[in-house]
Protein backbone atom coordinates (compact mmCIF):
# COMPACT_ATOMS: atom_id res chain seq x y z
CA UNK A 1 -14.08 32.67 8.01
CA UNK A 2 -10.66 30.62 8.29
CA UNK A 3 -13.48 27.62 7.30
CA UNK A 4 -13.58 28.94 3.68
CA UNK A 5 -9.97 28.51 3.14
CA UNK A 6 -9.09 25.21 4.25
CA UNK A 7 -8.47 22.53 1.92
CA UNK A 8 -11.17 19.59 1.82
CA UNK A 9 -9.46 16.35 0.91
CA UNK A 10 -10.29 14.41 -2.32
CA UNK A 11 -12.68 11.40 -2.18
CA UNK A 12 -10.73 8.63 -4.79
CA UNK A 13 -13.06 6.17 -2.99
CA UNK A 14 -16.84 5.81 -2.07
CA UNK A 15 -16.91 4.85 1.87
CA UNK A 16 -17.93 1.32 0.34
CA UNK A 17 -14.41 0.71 -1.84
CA UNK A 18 -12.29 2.02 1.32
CA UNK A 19 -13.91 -0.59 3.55
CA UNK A 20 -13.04 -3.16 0.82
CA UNK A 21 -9.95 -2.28 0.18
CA UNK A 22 -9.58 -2.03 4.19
CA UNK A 23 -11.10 -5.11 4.35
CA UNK A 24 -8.53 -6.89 1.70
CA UNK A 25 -5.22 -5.41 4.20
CA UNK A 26 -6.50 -6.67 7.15
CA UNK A 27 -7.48 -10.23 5.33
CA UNK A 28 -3.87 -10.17 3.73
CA UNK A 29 -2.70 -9.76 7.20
CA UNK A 30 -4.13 -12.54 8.83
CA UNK A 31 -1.78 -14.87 7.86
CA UNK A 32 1.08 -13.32 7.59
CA UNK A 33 3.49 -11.00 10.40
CA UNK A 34 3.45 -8.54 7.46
CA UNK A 35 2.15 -4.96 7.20
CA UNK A 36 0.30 -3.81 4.09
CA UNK A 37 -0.17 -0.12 3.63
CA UNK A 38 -2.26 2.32 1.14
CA UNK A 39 -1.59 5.68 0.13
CA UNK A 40 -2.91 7.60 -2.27
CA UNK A 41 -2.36 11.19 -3.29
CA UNK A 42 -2.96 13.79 -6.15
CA UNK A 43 0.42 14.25 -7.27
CA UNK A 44 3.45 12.27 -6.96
CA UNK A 45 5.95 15.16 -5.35
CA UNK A 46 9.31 13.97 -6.33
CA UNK A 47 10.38 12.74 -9.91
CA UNK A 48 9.90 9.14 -9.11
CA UNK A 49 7.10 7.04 -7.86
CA UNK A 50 9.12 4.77 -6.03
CA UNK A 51 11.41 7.67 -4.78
CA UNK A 52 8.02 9.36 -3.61
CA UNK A 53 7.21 5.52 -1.96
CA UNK A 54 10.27 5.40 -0.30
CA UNK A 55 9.97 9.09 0.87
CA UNK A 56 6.19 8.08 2.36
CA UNK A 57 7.07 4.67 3.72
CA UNK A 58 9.51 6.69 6.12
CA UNK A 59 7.19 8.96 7.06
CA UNK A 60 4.96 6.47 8.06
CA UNK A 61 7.32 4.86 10.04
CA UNK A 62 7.08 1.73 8.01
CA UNK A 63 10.55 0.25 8.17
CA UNK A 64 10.21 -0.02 12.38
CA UNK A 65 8.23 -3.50 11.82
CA UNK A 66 9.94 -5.88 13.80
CA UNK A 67 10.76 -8.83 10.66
CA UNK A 68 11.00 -5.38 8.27
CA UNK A 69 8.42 -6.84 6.11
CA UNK A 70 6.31 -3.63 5.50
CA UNK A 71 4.68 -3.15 1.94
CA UNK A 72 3.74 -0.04 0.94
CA UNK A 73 1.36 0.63 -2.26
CA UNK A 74 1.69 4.48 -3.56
CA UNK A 75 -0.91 5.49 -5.87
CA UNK A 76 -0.57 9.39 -7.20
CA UNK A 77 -4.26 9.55 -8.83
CA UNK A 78 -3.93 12.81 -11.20
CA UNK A 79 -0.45 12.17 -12.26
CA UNK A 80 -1.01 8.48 -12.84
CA UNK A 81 2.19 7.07 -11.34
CA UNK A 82 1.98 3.98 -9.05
CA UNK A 83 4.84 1.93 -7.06
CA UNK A 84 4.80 -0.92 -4.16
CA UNK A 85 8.04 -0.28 -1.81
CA UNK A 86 8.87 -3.38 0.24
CA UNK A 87 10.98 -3.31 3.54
CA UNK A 88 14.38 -5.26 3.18
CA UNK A 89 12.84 -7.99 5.20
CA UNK A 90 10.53 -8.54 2.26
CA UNK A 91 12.50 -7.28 -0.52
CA UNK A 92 15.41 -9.63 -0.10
CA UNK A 93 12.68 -12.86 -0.63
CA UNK A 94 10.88 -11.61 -3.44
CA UNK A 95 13.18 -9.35 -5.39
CA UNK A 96 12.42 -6.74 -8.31
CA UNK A 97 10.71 -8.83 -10.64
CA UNK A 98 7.57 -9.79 -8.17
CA UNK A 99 7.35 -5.96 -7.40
CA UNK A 100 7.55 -5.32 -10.88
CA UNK A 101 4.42 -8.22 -11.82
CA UNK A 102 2.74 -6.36 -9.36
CA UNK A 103 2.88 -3.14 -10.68
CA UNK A 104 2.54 -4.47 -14.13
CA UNK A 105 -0.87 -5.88 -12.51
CA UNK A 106 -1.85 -2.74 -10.89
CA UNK A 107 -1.16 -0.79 -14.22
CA UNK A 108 -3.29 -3.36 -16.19
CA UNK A 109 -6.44 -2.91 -13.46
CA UNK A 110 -6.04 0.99 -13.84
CA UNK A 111 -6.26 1.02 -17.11
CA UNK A 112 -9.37 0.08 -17.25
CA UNK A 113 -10.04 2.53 -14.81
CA UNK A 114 -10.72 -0.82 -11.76
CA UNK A 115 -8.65 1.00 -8.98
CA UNK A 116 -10.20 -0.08 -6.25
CA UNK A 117 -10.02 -4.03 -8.32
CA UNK A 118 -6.51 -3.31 -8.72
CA UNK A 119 -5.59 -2.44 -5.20
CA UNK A 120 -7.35 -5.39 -4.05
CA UNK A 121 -5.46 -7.56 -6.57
CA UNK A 122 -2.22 -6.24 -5.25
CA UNK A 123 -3.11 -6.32 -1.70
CA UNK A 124 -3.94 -10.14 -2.44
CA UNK A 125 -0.73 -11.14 -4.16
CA UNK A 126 1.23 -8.97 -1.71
CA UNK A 127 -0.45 -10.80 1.35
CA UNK A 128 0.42 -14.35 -0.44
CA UNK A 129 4.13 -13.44 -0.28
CA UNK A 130 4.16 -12.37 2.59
CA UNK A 131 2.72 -15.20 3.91
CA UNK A 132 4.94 -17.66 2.22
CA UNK A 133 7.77 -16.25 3.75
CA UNK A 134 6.26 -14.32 7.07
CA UNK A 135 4.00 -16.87 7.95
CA UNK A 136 1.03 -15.69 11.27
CA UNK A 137 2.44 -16.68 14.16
CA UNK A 138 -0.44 -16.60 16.98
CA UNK A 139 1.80 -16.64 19.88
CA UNK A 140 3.61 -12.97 19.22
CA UNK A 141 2.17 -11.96 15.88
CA UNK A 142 0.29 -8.23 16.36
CA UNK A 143 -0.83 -5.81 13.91
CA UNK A 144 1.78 -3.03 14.30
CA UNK A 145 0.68 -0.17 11.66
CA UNK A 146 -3.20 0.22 11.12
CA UNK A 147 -5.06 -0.83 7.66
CA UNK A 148 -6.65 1.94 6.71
CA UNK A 149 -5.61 4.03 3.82
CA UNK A 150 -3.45 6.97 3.94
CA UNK A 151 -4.92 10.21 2.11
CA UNK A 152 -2.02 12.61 0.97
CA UNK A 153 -2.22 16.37 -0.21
């Protein structure tokens, strides 16, 4: 009976477009010490996407990297609203204006209704900058958060 009431979660993504967009992260994070994360939810919950991103890059314990040069992309899919939260590590090298392009970018791909083009795009660009500055080191470098996307309310 309790099996009736429990909330499925929404499927933004065919099984095929996760495992690209998985795919893209863990690409991105080959050659860079950077993290990359993806969440997506219904609703944005607070009055600002990037107060929402900040609120969710917390909760998943994104600012413990070790360079602080976690990137989080926040999508809220039935309100619309999108923002990419970099750690300070990352922040302080590429300032507002590249976040900005970037959700400029995203907003252009989800226009046209490309999410799963857009995400990739912005994963891309992300993992660039991140390499530029947080180059792969192969003697310490590890994957510390996972790439798979995060599925809100």
């Amino acid at each position: 009976m309790w099996a009736l009431f429990q909330k499925k979660p929404v499927a933004y993504f065919t099984q095929a477009e996760r495992d690209q967009i998985c795919g893209a992260i863990t690409e991105a994070e080959k050659r860079t010490s950077g993290e990359i994360r993806v969440f997506v939810e219904a609703k944005c919950k607070n009055s600002t996407p990037i107060t929402r991103a900040a609120e969710v890059f917390q909760q998943l314990k994104m600012e413990q990297t070790a360079a602080r040069n976690g990137v989080l992309l926040y999508v809220a899919m039935k309100d619309r609203k999108l923002a990419v939260f970099g750690d300070e590590g990352i922040h302080t090298r590429v300032g507002d204006a590249f976040w900005q392009q970037e959700v400029d970018t995203m907003i252009s791909h989800f226009s046209g209704e490309q999410y799963v083009a857009g995400i990739i795009s912005i994963v891309r660009d992300i993992g660039e900058a991140l390499h530029v500055h947080f180059p792969y080191d192969e003697k310490g470098d590890e994957n510390e958060l996972p790439n798979e996307i995060v599925f809100g309310d």
